[in-house]
Protein backbone atom coordinates (compact mmCIF):
# COMPACT_ATOMS: atom_id res chain seq x y z
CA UNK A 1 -72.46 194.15 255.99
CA UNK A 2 -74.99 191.99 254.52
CA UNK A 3 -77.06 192.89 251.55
CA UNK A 4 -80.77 192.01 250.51
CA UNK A 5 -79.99 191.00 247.14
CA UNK A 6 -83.57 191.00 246.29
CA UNK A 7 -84.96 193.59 244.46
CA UNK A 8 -87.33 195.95 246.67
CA UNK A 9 -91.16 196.92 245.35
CA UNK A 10 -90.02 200.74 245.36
CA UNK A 11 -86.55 199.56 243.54
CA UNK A 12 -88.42 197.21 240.62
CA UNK A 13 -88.77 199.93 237.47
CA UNK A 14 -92.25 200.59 236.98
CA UNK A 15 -93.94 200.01 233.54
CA UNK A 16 -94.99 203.21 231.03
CA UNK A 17 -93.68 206.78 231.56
CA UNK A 18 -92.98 206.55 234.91
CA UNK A 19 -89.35 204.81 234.55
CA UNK A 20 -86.81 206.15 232.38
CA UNK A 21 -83.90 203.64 231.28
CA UNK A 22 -80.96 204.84 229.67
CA UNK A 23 -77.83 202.12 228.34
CA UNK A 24 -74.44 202.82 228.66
CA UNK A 25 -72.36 201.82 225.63
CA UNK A 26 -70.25 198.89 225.63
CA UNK A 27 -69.41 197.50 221.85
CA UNK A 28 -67.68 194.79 223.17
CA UNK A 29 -71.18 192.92 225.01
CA UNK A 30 -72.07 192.37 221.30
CA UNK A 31 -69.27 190.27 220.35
CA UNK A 32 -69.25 187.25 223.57
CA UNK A 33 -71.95 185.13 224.21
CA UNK A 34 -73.87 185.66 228.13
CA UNK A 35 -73.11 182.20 229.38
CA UNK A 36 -69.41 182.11 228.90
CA UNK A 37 -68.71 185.33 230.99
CA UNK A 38 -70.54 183.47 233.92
CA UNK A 39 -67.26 181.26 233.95
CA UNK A 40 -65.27 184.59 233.68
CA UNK A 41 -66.69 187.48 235.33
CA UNK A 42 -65.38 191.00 234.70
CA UNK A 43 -63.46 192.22 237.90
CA UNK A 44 -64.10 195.53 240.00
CA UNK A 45 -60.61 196.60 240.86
CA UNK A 46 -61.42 200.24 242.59
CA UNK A 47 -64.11 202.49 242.90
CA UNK A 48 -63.85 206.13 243.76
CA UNK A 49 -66.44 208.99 244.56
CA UNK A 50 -65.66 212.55 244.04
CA UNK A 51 -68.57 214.73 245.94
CA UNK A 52 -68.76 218.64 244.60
CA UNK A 53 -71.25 221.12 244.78
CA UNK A 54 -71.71 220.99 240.89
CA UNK A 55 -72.31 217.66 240.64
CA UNK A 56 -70.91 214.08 241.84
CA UNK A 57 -68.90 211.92 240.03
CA UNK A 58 -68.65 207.74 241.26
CA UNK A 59 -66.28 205.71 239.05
CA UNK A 60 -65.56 201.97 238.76
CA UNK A 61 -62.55 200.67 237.57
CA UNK A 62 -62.81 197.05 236.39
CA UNK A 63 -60.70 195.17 234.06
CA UNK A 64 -63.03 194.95 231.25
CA UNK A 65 -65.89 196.98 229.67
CA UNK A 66 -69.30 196.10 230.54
CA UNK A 67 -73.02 196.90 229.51
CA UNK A 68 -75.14 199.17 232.54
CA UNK A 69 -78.58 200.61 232.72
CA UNK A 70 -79.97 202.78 234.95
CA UNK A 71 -83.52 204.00 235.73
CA UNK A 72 -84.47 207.16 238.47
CA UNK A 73 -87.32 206.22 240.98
CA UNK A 74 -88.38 209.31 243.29
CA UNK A 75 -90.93 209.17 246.17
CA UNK A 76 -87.73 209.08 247.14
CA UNK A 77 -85.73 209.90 244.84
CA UNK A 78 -83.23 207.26 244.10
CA UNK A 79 -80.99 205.52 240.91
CA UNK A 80 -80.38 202.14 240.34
CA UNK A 81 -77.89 201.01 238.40
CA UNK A 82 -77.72 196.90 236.95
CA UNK A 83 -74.11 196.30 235.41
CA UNK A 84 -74.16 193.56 233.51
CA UNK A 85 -71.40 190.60 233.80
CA UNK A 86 -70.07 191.09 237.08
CA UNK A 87 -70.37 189.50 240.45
CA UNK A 88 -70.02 191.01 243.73
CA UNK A 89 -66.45 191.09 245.33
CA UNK A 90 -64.90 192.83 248.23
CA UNK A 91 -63.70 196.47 246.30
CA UNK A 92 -67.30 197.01 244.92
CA UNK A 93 -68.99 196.90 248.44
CA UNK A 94 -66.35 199.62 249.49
CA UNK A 95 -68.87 201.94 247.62
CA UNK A 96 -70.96 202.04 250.71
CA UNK A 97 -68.54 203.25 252.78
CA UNK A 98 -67.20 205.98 249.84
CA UNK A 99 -70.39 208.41 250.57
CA UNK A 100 -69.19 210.91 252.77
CA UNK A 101 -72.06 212.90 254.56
CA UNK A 102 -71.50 216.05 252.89
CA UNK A 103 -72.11 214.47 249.51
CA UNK A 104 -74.84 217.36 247.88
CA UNK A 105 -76.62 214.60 246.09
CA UNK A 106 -75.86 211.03 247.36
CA UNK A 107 -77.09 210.07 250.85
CA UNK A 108 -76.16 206.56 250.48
CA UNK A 109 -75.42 203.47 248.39
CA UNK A 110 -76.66 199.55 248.86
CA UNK A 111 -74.95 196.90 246.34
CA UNK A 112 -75.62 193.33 246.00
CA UNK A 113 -76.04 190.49 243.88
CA UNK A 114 -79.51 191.28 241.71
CA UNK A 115 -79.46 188.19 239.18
CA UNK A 116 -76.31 185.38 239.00
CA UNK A 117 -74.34 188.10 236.56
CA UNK A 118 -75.61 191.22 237.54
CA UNK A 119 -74.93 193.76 240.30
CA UNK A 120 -77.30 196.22 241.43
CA UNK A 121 -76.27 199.57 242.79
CA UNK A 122 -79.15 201.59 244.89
CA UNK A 123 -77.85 205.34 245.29
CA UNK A 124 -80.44 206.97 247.44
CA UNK A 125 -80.15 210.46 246.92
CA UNK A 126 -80.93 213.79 248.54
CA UNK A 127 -82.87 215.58 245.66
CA UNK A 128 -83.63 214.80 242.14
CA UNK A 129 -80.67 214.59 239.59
CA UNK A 130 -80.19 214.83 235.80
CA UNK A 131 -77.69 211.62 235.49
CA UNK A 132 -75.12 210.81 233.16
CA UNK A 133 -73.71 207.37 232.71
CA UNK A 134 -70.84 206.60 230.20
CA UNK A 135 -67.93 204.01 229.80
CA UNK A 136 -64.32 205.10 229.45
CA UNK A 137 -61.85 203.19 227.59
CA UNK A 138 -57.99 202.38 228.98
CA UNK A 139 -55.82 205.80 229.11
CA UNK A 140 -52.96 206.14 231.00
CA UNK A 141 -52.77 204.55 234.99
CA UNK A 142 -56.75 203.55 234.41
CA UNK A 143 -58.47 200.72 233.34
CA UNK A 144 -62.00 200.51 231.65
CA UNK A 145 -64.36 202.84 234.07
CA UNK A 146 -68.06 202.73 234.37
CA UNK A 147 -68.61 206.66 235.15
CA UNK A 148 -71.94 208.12 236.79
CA UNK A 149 -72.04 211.68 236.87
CA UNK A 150 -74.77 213.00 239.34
CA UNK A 151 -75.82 216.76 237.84
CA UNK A 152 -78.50 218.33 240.03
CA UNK A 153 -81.65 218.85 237.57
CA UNK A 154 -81.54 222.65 237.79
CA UNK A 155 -78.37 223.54 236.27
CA UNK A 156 -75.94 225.41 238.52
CA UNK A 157 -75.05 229.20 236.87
CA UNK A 158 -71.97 230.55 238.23
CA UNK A 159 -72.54 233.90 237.71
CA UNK A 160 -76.13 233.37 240.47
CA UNK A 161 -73.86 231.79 242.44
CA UNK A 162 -70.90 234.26 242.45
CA UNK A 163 -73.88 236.91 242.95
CA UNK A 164 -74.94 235.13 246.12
CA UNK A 165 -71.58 235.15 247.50
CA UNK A 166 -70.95 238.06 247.82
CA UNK A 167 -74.23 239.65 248.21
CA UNK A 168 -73.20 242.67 250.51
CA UNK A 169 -70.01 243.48 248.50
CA UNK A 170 -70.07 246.07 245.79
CA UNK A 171 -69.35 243.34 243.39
CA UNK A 172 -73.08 242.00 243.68
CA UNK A 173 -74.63 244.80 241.60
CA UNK A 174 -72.17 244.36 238.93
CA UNK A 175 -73.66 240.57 239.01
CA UNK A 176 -77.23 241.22 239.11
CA UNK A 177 -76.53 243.80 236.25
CA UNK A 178 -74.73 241.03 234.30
CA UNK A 179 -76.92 238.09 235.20
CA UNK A 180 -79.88 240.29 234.11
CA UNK A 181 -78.21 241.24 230.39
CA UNK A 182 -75.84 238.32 229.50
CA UNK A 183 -77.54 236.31 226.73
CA UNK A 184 -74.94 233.32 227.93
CA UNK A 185 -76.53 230.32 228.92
CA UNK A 186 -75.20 228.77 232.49
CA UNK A 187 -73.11 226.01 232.25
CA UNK A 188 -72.12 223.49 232.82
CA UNK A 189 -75.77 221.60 230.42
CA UNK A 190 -76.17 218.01 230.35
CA UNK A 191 -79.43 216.31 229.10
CA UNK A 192 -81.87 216.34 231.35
CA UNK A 193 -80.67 219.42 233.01
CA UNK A 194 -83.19 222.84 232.77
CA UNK A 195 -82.03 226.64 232.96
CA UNK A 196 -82.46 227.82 236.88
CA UNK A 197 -85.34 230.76 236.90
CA UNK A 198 -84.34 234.01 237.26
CA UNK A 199 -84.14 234.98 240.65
CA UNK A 200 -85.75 238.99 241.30
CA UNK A 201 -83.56 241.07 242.94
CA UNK A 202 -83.73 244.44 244.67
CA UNK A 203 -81.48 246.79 243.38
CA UNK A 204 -79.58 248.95 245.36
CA UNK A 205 -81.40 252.48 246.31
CA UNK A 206 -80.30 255.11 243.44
CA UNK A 207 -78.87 257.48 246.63
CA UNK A 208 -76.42 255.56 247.65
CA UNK A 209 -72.69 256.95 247.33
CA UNK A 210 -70.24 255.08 245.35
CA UNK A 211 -67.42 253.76 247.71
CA UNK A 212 -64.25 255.77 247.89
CA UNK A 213 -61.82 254.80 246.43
CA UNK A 214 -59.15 252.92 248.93
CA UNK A 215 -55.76 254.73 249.29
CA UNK A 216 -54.04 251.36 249.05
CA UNK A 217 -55.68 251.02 245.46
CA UNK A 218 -52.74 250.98 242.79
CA UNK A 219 -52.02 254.11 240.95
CA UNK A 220 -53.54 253.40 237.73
CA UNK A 221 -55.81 251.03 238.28
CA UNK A 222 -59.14 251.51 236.94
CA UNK A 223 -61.40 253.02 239.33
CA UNK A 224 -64.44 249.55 239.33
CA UNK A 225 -64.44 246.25 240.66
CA UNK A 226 -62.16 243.75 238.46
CA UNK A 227 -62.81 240.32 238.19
CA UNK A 228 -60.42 237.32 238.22
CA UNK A 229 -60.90 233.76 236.86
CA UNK A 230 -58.64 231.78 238.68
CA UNK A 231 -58.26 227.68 237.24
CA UNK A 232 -57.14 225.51 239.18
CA UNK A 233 -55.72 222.57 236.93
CA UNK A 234 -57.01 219.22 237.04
CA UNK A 235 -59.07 217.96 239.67
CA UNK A 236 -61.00 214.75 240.37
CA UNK A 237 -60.21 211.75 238.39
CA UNK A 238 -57.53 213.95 236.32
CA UNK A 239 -54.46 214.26 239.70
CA UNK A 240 -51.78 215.82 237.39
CA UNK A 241 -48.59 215.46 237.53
CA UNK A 242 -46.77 213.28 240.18
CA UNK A 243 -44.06 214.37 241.72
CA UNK A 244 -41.64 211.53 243.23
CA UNK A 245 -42.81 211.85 246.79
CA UNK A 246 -46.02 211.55 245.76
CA UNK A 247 -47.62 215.03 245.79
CA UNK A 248 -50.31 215.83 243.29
CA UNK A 249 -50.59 218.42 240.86
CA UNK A 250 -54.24 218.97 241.57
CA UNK A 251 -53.94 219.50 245.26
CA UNK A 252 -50.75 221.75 244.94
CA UNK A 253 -52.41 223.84 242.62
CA UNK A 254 -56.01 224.10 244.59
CA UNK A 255 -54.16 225.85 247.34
CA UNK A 256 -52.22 228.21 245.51
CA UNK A 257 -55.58 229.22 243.82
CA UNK A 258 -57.01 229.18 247.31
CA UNK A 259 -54.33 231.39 248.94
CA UNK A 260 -54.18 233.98 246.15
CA UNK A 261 -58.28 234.28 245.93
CA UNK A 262 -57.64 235.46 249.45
CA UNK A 263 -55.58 237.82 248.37
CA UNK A 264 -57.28 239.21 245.36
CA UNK A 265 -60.01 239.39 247.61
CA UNK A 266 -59.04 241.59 250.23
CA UNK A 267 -57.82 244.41 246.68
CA UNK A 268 -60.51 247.23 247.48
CA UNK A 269 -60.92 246.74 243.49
CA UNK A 270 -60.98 242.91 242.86
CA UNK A 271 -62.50 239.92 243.13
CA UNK A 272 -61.78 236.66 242.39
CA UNK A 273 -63.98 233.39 240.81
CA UNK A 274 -62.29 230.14 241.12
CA UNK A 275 -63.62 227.67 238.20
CA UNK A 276 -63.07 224.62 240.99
CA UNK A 277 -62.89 225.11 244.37
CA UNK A 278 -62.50 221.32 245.88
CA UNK A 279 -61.62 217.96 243.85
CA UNK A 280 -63.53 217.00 241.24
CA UNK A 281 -63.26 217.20 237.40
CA UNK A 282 -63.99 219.84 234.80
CA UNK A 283 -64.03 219.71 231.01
CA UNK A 284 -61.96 222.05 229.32
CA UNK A 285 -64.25 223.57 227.77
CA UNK A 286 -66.17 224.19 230.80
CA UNK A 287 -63.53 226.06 232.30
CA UNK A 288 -63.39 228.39 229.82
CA UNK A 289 -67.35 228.85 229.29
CA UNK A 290 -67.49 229.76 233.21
CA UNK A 291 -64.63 232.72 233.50
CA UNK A 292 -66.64 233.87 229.79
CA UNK A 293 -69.94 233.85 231.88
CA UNK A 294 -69.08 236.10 234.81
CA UNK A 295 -67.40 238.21 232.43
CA UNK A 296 -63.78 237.88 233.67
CA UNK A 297 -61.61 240.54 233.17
CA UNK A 298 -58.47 237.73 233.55
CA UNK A 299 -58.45 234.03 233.38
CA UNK A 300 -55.40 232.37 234.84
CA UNK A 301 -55.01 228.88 234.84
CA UNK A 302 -52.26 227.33 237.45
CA UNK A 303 -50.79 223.88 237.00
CA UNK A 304 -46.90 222.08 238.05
CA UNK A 305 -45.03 221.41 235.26
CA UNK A 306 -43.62 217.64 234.78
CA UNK A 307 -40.59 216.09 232.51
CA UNK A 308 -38.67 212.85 232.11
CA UNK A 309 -35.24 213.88 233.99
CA UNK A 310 -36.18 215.30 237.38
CA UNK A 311 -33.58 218.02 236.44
CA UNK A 312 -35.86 219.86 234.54
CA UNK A 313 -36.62 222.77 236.92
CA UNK A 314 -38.28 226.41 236.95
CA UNK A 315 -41.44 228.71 236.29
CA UNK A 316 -42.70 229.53 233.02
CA UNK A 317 -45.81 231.45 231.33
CA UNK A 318 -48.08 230.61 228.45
CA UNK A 319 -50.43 232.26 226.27
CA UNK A 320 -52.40 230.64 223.31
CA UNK A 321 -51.13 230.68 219.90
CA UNK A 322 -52.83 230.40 216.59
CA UNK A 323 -50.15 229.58 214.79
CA UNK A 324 -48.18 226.61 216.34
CA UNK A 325 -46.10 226.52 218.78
CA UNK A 326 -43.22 228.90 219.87
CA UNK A 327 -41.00 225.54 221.06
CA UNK A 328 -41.42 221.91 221.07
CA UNK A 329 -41.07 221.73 224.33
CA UNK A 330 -44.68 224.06 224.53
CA UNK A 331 -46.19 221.97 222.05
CA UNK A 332 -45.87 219.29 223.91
CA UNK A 333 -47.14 220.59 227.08
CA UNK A 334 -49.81 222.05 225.21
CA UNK A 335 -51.08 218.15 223.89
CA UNK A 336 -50.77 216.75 227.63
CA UNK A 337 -52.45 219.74 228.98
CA UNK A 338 -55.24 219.27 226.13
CA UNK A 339 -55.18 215.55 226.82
CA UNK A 340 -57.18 216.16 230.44
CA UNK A 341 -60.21 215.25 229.28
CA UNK A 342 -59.21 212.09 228.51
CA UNK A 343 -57.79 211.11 231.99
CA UNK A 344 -60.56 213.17 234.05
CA UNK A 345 -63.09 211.64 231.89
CA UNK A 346 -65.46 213.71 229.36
CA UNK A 347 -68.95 212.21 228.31
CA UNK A 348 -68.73 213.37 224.55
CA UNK A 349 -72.05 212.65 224.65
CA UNK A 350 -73.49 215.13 226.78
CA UNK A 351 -71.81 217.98 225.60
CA UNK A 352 -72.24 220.06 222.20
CA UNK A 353 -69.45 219.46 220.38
CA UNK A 354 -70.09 221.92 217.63
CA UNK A 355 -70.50 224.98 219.73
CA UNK A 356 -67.43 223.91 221.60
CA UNK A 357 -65.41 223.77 218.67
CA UNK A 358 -67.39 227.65 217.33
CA UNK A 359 -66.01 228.89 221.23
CA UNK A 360 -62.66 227.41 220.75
CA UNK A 361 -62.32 228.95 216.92
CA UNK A 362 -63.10 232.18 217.97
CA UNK A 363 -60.30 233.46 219.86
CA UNK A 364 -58.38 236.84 219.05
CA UNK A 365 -55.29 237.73 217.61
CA UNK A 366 -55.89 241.32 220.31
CA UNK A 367 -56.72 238.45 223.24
CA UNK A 368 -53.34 236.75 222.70
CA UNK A 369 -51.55 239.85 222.57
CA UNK A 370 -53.09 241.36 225.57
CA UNK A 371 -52.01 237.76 227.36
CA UNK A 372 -49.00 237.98 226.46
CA UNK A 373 -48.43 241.64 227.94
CA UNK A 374 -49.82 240.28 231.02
CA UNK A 375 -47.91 236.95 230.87
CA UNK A 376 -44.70 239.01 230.65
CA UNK A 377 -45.95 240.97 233.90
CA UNK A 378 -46.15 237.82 235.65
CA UNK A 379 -43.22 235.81 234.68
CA UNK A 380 -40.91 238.84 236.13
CA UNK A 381 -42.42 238.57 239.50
CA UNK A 382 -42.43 235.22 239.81
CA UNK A 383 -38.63 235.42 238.56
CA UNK A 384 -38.00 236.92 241.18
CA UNK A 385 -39.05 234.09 244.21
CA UNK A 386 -38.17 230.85 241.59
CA UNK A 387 -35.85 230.60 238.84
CA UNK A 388 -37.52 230.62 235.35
CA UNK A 389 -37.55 227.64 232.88
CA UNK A 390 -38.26 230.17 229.86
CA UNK A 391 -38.01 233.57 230.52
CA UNK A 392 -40.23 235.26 228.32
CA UNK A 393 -44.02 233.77 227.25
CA UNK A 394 -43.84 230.87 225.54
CA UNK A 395 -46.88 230.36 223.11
CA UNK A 396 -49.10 227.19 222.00
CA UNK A 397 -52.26 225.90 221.23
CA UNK A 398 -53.59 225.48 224.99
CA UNK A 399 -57.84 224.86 224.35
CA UNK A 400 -58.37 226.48 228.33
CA UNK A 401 -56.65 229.54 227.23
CA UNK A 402 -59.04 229.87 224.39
CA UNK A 403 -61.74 232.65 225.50
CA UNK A 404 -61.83 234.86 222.80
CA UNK A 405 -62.56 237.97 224.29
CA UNK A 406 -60.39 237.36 227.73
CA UNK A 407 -56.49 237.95 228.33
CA UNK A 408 -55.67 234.27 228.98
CA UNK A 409 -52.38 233.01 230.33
CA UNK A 410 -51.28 229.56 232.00
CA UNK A 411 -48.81 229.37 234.50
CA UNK A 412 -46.80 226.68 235.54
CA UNK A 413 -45.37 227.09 239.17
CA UNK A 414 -41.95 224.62 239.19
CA UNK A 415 -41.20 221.35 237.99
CA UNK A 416 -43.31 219.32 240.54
CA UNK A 417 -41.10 216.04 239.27
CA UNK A 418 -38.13 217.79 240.45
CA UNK A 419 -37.29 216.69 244.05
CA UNK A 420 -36.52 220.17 245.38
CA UNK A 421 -39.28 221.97 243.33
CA UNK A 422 -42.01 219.27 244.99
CA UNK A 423 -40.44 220.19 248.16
CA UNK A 424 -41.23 223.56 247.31
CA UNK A 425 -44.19 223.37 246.07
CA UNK A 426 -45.45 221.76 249.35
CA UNK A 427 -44.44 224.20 251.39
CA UNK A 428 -47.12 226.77 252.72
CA UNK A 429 -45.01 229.84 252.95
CA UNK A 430 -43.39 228.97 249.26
CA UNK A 431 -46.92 228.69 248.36
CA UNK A 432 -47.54 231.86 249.87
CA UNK A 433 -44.33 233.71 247.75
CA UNK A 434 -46.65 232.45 244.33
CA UNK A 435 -49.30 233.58 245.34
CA UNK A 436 -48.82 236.91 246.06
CA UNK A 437 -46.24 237.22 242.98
CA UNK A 438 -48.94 236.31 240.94
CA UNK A 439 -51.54 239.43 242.51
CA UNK A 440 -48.37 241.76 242.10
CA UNK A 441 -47.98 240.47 238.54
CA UNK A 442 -51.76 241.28 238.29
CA UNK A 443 -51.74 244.83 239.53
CA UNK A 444 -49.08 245.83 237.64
CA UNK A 445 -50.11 244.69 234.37
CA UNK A 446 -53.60 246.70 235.06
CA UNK A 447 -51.64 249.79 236.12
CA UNK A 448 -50.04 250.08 233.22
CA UNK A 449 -52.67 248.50 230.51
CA UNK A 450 -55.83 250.15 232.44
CA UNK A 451 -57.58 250.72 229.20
CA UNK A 452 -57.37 246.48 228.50
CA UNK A 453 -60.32 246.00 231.53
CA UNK A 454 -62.68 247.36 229.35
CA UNK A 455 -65.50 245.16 230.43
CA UNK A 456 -68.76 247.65 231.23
């Protein structure tokens, strides 16, 4: 494909308000002079794009950190992107053929030479976006990585969007009361990003009969709609674990979540709300801000566990603890669980780090205990289709499991770097056996602890 390297009248930033240029950091720009790097331009060795409802993340992997800035154009709406010190080269015009047509916000890309050292990238889009662009250092399998994140300027709540979903379920006025009385804030914010309006809803008529209750319903379970926050682990630019033939944490785990939503979902009295449902990355701290605004009665976050030996095999529980670890062994899961910001790729920027630190402070010494009643619940069922690495709850200080006012427990399925377990773990009906050990571990633990869904 050839490119007009020129730059276009609509694609030249125009002067006063009406463009809005933003620099990426790169420290290390300051310390080489321009003409030298001519000589020795910076490599792109892979780009990637990672298309999601919430937002879309591109990344380019070079083999050095470079300078970018970006301006927004609209009339159409559009980004362009200059980084600095690079010339074009086979892997970066891939990024044209990286846009898939479902992309929410990114209806295509043209790349080319703009000056003798620096590239331009032309994202047209498909409506108007709150951008974030940040550098990465070297962590792990990755090299430096220019990162644009694509947020839509209206930031997404998942609580309106949970509402929407299931509009003509009983679980929809429990929403609408909720979105109408939580003073919680949407999230995921960036810069740029504004609160969506509140939408006006009809409520249902005041005559209406409450639903019987089903006669499948679980003794003992409360008699109202229960929510579940289910967490997929990973995601995006953050695969997991590896087992040896290749299979990825993130995908194994996406289907279990998938496959037990749809069978929380069909419980007369639950529902479920998945914190990712496709490939792409979330913070942390995200995670635990969305299950805290839908006001999840449960938040359980599924992962594949991953050691040295491929030995190492079996299904364990954990629940947060305030006071260091119960093993070394959960410590250190606990620090390369915590670590996933660093591979997926956090802009520290964008993100309030005090009031993430206030959330992740605040948790309860009644929160851990009531995860660790329902952790127990759990483990035996899933004892009972996989042999258990630790058989009761291990504890440590896992930051997803840190919602202070919900039962919070993180599961890992099998050793996905043990050959059989990966073998296992990619099979759909084994998949299958999790899944619904999990929503038996669930039921039970809110037949006997009814009182512990207290939410209104």
């Amino acid at each position: 494909m050839d490119y007009d390297t020129r730059p276009q009248p609509a694609e030249v930033a125009p002067a006063g308000k009406a463009r809005r240029r933003f620099v990426a950091t790169a420290t290390t720009l300051f310390l080489l002079p321009v003409i030298p790097r001519l000589a020795n331009a910076s490599t792109i060795v892979a780009v990637r794009t990672w298309p999601a409802d919430e937002y879309t993340r591109v990344t380019l992997e070079m083999d050095s950190e470079l300078k970018a800035e970006h301006f927004t154009l609209e009339n159409p709406h559009r980004m362009v992107v200059d980084i600095q010190g690079l010339t074009m080269n086979r892997t970066i015009e891939e990024l044209v053929s990286k846009v898939r047509p479902n992309d929410p916000y990114i209806r295509s890309v043209r790349v080319g030479q703009n000056r003798p050292d620096v590239v331009r990238l032309v994202l047209d889009l498909k409506q108007p976006i709150a951008p974030q662009i940040f550098t990465l250092k070297p962590v792990g399998e990755y090299k430096y990585r220019l990162v644009l994140d694509l947020y839509p300027r209206v930031a997404q709540d998942p609580l309106l969007a949970l509402q929407i979903q299931d509009d003509d379920d009983p679980l929809a006025s429990v929403l609408e009361s909720l979105a109408q009385n939580s003073p919680d804030a949407p999230v995921p914010t960036v810069r740029g990003q504004s609160l969506p309006p509140a939408v006006a809803r009809t409520p249902p008529p005041v005559s209406t009969p409450p639903r019987a209750p089903s006669p499948a319903a679980t003794p003992g379970t409360p008699n109202r709609l229960l929510l579940i926050a289910l967490d997929p682990g990973h995601g995006g630019e953050d695969p997991g674990a590896i087992g040896p033939g290749g299979t990825r944490e993130k995908d194994v785990v996406l289907n279990i979540a998938r496959r037990l939503k749809r069978l929380i979902d069909a419980q007369p009295n639950m529902r479920t709300y998945l914190t990712r449902d496709s490939d792409f990355f979330v913070p942390l701290q995200v995670r635990v801000q969305k299950a805290r605004r839908v006001k999840a009665d449960l938040f359980i976050s599924i992962h594949a566990d991953a050691w040295i030996k491929p030995s190492a095999r079996g299904s364990s529980v954990y629940a947060l603890s305030q006071n260091g670890a119960t093993s070394s062994a959960a410590r250190w899961l606990a620090k390369k669980e915590n670590d996933a910001d660093l591979i997926g790729g956090l802009n520290l920027g964008s993100h309030n780090r005090q009031v993430a630190q206030i959330l992740l402070d605040l948790s309860t010494a009644a929160q851990i205990n009531d995860s660790v009643k329902v952790g127990s619940r759990l483990l035996g069922e899933i004892g009972k289709i996989n042999r258990l690495h630790k058989r009761r709850v291990e504890r440590a200080g896992f930051a997803v499991l840190k919602a202070p006012d919900i039962p919070s427990i993180l599961i890992e399925t099998a050793f996905i770097s043990n050959p059989e377990e990966e073998r296992l773990l990619r099979s759909s009906s084994h998949q299958d056996k999790i899944a619904q050990a999990i929503l038996t571990g669930i039921r039970g633990y809110f037949a006997e602890f009814p009182a512990l869904a207290s939410r209104s």
